[in-house]
PDB file of N, CA and C in Angstrom:
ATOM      1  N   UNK A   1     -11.727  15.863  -8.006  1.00  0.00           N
ATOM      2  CA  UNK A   1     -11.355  14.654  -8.724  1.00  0.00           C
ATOM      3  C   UNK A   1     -10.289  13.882  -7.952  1.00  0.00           C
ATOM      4  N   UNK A   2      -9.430  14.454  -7.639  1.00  0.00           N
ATOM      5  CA  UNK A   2      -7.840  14.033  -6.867  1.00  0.00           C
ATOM      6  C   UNK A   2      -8.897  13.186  -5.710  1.00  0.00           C
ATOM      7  N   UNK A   3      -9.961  13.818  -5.010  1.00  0.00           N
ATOM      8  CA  UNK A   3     -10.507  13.324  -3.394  1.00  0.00           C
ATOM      9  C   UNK A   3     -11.408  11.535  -3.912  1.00  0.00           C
ATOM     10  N   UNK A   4     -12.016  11.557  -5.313  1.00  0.00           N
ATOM     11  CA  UNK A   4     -12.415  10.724  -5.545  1.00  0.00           C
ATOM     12  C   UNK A   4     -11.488   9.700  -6.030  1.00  0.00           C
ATOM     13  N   UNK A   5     -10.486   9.760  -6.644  1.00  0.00           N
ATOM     14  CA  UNK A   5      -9.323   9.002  -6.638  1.00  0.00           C
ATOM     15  C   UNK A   5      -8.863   8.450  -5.469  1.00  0.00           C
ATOM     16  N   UNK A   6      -8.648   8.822  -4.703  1.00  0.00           N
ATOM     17  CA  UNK A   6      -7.937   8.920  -3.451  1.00  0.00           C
ATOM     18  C   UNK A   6      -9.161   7.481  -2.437  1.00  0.00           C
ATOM     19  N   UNK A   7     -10.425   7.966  -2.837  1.00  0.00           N
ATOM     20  CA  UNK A   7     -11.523   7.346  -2.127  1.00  0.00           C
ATOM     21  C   UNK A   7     -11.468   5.940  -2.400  1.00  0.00           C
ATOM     22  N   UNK A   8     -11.190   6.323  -4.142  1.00  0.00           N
ATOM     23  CA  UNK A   8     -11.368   4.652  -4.950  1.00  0.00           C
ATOM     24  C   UNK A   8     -10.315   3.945  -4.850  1.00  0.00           C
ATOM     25  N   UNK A   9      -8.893   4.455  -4.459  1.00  0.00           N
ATOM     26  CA  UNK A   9      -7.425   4.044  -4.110  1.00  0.00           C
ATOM     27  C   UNK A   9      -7.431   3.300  -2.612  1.00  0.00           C
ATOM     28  N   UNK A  10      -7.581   3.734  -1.959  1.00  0.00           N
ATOM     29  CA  UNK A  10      -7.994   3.849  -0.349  1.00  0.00           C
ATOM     30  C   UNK A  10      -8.912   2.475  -0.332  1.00  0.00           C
ATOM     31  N   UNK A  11     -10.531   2.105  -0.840  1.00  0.00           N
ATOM     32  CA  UNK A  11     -11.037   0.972  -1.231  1.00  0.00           C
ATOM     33  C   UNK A  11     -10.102   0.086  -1.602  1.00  0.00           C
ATOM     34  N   UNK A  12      -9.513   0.397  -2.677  1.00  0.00           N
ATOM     35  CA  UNK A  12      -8.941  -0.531  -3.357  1.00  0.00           C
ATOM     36  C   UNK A  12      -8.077  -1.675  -2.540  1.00  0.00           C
ATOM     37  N   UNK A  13      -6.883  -0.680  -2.127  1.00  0.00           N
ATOM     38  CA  UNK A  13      -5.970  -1.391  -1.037  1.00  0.00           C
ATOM     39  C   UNK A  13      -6.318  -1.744   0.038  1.00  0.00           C
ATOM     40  N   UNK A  14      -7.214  -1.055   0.842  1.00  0.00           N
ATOM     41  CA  UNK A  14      -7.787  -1.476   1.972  1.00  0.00           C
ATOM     42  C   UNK A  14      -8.510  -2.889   1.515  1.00  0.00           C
ATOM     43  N   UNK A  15      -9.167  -3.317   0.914  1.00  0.00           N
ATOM     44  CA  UNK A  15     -10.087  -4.379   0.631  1.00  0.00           C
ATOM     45  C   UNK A  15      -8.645  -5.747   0.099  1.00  0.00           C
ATOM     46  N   UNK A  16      -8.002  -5.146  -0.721  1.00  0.00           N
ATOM     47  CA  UNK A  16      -6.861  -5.668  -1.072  1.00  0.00           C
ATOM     48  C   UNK A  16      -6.278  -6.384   0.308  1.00  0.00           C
ATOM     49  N   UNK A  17      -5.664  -5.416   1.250  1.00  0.00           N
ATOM     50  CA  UNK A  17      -5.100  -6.094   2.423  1.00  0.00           C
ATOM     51  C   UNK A  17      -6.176  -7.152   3.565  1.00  0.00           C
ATOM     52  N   UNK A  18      -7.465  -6.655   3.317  1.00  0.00           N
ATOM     53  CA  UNK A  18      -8.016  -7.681   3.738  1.00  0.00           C
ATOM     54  C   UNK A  18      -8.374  -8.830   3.354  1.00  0.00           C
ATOM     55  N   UNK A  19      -8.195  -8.932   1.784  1.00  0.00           N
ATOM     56  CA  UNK A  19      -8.539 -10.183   0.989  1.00  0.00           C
ATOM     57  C   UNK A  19      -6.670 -11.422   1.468  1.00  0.00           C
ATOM     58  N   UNK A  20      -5.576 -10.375   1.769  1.00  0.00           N
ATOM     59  CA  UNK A  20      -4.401 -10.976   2.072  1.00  0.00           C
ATOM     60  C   UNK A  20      -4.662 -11.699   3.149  1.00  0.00           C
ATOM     61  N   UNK A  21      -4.793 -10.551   4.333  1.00  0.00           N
ATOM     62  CA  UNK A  21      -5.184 -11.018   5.527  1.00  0.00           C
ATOM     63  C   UNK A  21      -5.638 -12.239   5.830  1.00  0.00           C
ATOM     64  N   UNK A  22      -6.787 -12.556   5.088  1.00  0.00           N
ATOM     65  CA  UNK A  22      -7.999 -13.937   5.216  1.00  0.00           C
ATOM     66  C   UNK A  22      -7.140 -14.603   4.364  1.00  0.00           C
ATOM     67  N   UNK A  23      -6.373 -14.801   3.908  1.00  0.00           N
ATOM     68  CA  UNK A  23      -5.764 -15.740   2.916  1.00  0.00           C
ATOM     69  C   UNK A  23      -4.417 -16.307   3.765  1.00  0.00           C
ATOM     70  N   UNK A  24      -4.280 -15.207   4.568  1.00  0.00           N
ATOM     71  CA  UNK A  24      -2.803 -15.613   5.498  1.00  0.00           C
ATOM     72  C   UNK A  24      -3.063 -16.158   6.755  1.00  0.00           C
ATOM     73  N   UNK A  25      -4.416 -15.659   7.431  1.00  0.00           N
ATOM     74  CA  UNK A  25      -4.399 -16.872   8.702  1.00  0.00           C
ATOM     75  C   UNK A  25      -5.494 -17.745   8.093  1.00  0.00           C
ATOM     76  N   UNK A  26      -5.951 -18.004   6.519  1.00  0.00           N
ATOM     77  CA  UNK A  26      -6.601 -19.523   6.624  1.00  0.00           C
ATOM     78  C   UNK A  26      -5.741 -20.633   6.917  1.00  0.00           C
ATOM     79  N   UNK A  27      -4.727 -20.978   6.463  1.00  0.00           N
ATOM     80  CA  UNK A  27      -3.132 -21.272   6.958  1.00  0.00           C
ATOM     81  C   UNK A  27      -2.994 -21.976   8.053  1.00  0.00           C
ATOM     82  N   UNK A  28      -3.251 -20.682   8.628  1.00  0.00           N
ATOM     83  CA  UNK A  28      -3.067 -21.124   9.909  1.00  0.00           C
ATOM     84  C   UNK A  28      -3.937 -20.958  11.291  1.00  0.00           C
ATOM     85  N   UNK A  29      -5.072 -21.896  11.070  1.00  0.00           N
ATOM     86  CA  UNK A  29      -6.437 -21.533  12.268  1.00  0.00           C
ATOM     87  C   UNK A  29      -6.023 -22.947  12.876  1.00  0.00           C
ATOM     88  N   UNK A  30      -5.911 -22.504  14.401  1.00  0.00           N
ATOM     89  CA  UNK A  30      -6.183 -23.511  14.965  1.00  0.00           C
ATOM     90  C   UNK A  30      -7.453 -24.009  15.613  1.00  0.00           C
ATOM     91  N   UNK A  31      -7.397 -24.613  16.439  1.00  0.00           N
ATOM     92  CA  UNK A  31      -8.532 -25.124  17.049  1.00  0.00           C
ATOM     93  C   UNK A  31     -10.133 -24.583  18.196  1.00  0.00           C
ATOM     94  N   UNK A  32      -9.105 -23.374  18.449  1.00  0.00           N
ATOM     95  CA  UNK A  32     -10.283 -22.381  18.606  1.00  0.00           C
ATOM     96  C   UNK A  32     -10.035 -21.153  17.759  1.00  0.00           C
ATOM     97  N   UNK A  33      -9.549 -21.252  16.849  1.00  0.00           N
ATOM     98  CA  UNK A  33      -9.499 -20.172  15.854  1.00  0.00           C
ATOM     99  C   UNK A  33      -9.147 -19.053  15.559  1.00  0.00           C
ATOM    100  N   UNK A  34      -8.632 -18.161  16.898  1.00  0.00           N
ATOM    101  CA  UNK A  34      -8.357 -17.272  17.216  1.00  0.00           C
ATOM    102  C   UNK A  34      -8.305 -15.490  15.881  1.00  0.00           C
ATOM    103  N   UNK A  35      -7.461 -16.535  15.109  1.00  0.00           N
ATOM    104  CA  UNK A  35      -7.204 -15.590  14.046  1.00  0.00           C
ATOM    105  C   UNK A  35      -8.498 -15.444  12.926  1.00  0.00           C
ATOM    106  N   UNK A  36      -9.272 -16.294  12.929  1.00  0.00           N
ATOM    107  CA  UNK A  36     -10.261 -16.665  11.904  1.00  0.00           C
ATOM    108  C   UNK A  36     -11.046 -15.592  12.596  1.00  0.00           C
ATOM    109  N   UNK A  37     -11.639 -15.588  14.114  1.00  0.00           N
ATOM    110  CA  UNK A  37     -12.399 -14.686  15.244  1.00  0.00           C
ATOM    111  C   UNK A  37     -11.593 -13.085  15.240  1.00  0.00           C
ATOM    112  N   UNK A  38     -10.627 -13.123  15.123  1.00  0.00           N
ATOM    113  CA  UNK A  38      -9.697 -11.650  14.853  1.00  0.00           C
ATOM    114  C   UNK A  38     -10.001 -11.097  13.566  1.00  0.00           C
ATOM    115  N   UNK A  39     -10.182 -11.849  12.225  1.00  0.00           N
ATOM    116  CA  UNK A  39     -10.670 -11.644  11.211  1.00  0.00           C
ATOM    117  C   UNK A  39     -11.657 -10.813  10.841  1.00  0.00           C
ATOM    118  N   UNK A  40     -13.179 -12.340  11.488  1.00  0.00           N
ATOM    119  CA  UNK A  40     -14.052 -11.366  11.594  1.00  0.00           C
ATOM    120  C   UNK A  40     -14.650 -10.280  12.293  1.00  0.00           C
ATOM    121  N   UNK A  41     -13.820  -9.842  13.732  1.00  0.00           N
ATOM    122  CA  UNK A  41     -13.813  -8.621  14.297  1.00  0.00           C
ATOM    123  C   UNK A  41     -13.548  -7.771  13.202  1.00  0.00           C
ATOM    124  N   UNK A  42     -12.255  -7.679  12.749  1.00  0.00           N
ATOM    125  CA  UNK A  42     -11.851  -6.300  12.046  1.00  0.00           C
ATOM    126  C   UNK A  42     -12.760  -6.399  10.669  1.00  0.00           C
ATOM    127  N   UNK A  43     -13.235  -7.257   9.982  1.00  0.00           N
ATOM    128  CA  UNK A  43     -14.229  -7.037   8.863  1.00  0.00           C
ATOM    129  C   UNK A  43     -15.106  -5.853   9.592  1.00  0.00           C
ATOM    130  N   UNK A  44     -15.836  -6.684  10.610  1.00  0.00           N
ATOM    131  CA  UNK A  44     -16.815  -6.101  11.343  1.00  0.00           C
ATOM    132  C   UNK A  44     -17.015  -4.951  11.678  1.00  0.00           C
ATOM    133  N   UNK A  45     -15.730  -4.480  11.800  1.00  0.00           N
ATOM    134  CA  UNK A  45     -15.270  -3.314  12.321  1.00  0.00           C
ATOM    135  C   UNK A  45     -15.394  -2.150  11.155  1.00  0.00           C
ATOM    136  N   UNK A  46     -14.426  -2.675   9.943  1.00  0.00           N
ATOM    137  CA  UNK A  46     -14.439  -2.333   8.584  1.00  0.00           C
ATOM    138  C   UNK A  46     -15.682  -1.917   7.846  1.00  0.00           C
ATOM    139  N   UNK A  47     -16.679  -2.731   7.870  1.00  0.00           N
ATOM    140  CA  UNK A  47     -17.867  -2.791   7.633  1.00  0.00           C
ATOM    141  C   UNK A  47     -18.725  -1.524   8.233  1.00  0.00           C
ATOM    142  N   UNK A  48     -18.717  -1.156   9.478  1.00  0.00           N
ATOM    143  CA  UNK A  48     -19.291  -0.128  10.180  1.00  0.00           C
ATOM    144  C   UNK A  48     -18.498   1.462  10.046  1.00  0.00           C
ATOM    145  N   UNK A  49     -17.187   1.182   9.823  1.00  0.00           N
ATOM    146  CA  UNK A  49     -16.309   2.214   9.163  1.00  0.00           C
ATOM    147  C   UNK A  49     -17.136   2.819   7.772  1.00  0.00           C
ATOM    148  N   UNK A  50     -16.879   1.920   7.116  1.00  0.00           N
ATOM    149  CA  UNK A  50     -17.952   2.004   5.452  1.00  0.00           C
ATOM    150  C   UNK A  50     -18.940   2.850   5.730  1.00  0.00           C
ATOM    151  N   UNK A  51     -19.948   1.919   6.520  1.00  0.00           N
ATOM    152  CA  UNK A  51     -21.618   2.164   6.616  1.00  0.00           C
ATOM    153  C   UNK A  51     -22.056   3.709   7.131  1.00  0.00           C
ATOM    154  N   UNK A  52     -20.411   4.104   7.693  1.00  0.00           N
ATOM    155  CA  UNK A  52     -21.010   5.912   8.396  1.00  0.00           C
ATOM    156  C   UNK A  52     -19.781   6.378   7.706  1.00  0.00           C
ATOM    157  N   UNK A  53     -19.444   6.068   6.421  1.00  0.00           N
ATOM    158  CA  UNK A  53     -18.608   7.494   5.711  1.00  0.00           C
ATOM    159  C   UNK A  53     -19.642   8.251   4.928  1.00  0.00           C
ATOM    160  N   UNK A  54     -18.861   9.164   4.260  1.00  0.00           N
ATOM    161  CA  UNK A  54     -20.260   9.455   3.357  1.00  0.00           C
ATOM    162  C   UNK A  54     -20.279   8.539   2.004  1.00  0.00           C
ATOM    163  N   UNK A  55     -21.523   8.915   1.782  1.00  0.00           N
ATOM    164  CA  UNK A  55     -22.004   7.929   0.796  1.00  0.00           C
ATOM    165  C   UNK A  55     -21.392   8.408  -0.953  1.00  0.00           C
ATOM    166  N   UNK A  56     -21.285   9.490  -0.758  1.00  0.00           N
ATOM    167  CA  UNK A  56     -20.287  10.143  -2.183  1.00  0.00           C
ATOM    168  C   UNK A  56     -19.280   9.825  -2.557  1.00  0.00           C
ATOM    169  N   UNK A  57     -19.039   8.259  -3.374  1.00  0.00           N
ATOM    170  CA  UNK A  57     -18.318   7.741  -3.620  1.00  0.00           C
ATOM    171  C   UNK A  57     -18.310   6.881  -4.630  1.00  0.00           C
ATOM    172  N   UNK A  58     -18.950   7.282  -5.546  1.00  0.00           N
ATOM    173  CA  UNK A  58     -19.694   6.857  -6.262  1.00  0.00           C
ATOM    174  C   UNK A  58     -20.007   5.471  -6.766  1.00  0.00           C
ATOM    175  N   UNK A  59     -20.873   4.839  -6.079  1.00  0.00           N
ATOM    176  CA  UNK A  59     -21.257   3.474  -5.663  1.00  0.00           C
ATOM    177  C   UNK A  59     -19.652   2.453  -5.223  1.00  0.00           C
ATOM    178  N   UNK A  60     -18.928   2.888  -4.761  1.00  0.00           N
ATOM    179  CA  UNK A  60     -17.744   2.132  -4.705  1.00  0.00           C
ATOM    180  C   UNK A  60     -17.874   1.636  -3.001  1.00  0.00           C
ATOM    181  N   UNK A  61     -18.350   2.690  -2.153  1.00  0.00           N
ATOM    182  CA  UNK A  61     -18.363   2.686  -0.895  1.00  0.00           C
ATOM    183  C   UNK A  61     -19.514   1.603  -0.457  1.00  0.00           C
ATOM    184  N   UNK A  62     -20.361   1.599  -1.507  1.00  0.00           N
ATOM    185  CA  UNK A  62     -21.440   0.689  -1.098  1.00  0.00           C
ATOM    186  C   UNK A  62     -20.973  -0.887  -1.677  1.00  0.00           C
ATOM    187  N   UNK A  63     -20.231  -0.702  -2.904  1.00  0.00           N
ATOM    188  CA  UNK A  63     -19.257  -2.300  -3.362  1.00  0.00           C
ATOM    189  C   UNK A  63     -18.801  -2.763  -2.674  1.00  0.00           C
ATOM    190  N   UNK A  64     -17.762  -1.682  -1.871  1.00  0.00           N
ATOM    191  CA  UNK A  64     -17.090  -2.140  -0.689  1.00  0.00           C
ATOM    192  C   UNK A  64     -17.719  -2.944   0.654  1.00  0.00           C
ATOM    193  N   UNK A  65     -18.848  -2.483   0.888  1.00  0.00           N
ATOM    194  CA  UNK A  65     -19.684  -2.532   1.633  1.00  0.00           C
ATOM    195  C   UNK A  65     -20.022  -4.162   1.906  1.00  0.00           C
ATOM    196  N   UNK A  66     -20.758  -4.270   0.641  1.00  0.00           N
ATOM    197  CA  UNK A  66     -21.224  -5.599  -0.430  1.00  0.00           C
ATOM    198  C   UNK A  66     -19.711  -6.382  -0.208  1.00  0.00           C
ATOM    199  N   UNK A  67     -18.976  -6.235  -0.555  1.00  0.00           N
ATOM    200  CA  UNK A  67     -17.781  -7.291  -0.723  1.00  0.00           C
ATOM    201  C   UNK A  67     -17.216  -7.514   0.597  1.00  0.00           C
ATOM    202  N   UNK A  68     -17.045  -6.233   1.903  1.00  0.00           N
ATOM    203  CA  UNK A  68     -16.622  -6.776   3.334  1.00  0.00           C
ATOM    204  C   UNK A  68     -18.014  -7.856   3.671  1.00  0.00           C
ATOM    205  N   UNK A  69     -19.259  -7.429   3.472  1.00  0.00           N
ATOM    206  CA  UNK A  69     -20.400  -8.321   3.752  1.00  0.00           C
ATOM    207  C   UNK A  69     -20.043 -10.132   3.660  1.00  0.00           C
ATOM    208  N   UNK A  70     -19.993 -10.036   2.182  1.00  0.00           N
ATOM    209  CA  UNK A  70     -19.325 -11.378   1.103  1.00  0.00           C
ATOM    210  C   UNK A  70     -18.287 -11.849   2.240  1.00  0.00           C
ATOM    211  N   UNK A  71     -17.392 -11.331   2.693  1.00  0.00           N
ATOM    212  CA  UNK A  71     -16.237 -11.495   3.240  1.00  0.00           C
ATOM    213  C   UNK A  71     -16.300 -12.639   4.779  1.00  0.00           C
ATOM    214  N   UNK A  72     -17.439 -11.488   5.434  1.00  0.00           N
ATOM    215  CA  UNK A  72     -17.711 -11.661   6.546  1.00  0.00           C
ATOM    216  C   UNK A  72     -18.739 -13.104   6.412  1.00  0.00           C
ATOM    217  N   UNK A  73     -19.477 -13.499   5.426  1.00  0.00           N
ATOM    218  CA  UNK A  73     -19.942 -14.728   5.500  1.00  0.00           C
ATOM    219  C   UNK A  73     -18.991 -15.779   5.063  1.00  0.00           C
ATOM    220  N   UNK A  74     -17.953 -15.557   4.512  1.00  0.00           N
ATOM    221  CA  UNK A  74     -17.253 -16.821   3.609  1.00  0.00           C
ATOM    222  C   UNK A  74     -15.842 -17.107   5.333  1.00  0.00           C
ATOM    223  N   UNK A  75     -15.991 -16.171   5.953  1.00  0.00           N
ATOM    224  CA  UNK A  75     -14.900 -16.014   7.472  1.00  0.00           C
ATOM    225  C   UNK A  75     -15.712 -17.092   8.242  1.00  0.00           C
ATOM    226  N   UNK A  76     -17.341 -16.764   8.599  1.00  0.00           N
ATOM    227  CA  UNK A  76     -18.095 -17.138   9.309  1.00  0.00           C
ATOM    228  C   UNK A  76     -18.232 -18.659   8.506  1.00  0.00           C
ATOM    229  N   UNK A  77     -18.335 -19.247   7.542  1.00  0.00           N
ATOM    230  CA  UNK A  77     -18.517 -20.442   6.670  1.00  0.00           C
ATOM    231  C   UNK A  77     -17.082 -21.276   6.885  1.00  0.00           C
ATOM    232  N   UNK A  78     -15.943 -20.996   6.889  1.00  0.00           N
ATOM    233  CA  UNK A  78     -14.683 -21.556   7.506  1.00  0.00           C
ATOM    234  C   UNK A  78     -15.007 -21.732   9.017  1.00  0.00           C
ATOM    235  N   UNK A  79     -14.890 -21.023   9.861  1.00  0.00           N
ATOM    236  CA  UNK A  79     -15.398 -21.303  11.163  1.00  0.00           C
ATOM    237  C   UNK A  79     -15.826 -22.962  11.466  1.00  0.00           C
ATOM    238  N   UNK A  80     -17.677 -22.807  10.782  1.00  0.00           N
ATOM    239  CA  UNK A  80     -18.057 -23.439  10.869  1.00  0.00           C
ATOM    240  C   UNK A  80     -17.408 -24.803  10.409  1.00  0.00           C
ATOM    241  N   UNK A  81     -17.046 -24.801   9.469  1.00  0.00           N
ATOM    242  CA  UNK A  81     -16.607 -26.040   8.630  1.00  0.00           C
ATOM    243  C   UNK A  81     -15.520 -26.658   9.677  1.00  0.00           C
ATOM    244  N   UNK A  82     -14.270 -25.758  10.166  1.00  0.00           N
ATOM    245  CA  UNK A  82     -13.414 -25.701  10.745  1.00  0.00           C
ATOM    246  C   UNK A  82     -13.901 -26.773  11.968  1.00  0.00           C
ATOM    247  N   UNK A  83     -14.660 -26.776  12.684  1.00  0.00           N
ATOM    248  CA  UNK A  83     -15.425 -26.990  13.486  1.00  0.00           C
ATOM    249  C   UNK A  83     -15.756 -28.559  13.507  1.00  0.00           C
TER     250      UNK A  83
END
């Protein structure tokens, strides 16, 4: 019980600091974007972290999954706009 807590805690904040993250360099993107492109690296990154834990997590790992996804298009949709 404590390891599934821990799993759903761990999601929680982790997704938490990345929802900060994207909120703190929308701010501030400049003109080639740098931070917006740093962004979606570490989603990216995040995302593939997810995709090879195990899956016993009880559907939270796959929410997570779903919501870095969400993430990674609304990063990629600033870009563009940015643009």
């Amino acid at each position: 019980m404590n390891r599934t807590i821990s799993s759903r805690l761990f999601l929680k904040i982790f997704l938490t600091i990345v929802v900060c993250f994207l909120f703190f360099v929308s701010g501030r993107v400049s003109a080639d974007q740098p931070h917006m492109r740093a962004a979606l690296n570490a989603l990216r990154t995040a995302r593939n972290e997810l995709q090879i834990a195990s899956s016993k997590k009880g559907g939270h790992r796959a929410k997570a999954i779903d919501l870095v996804n969400q993430a990674i298009t609304e990063v990629q949709k600033g870009i563009e706009y940015a643009k």
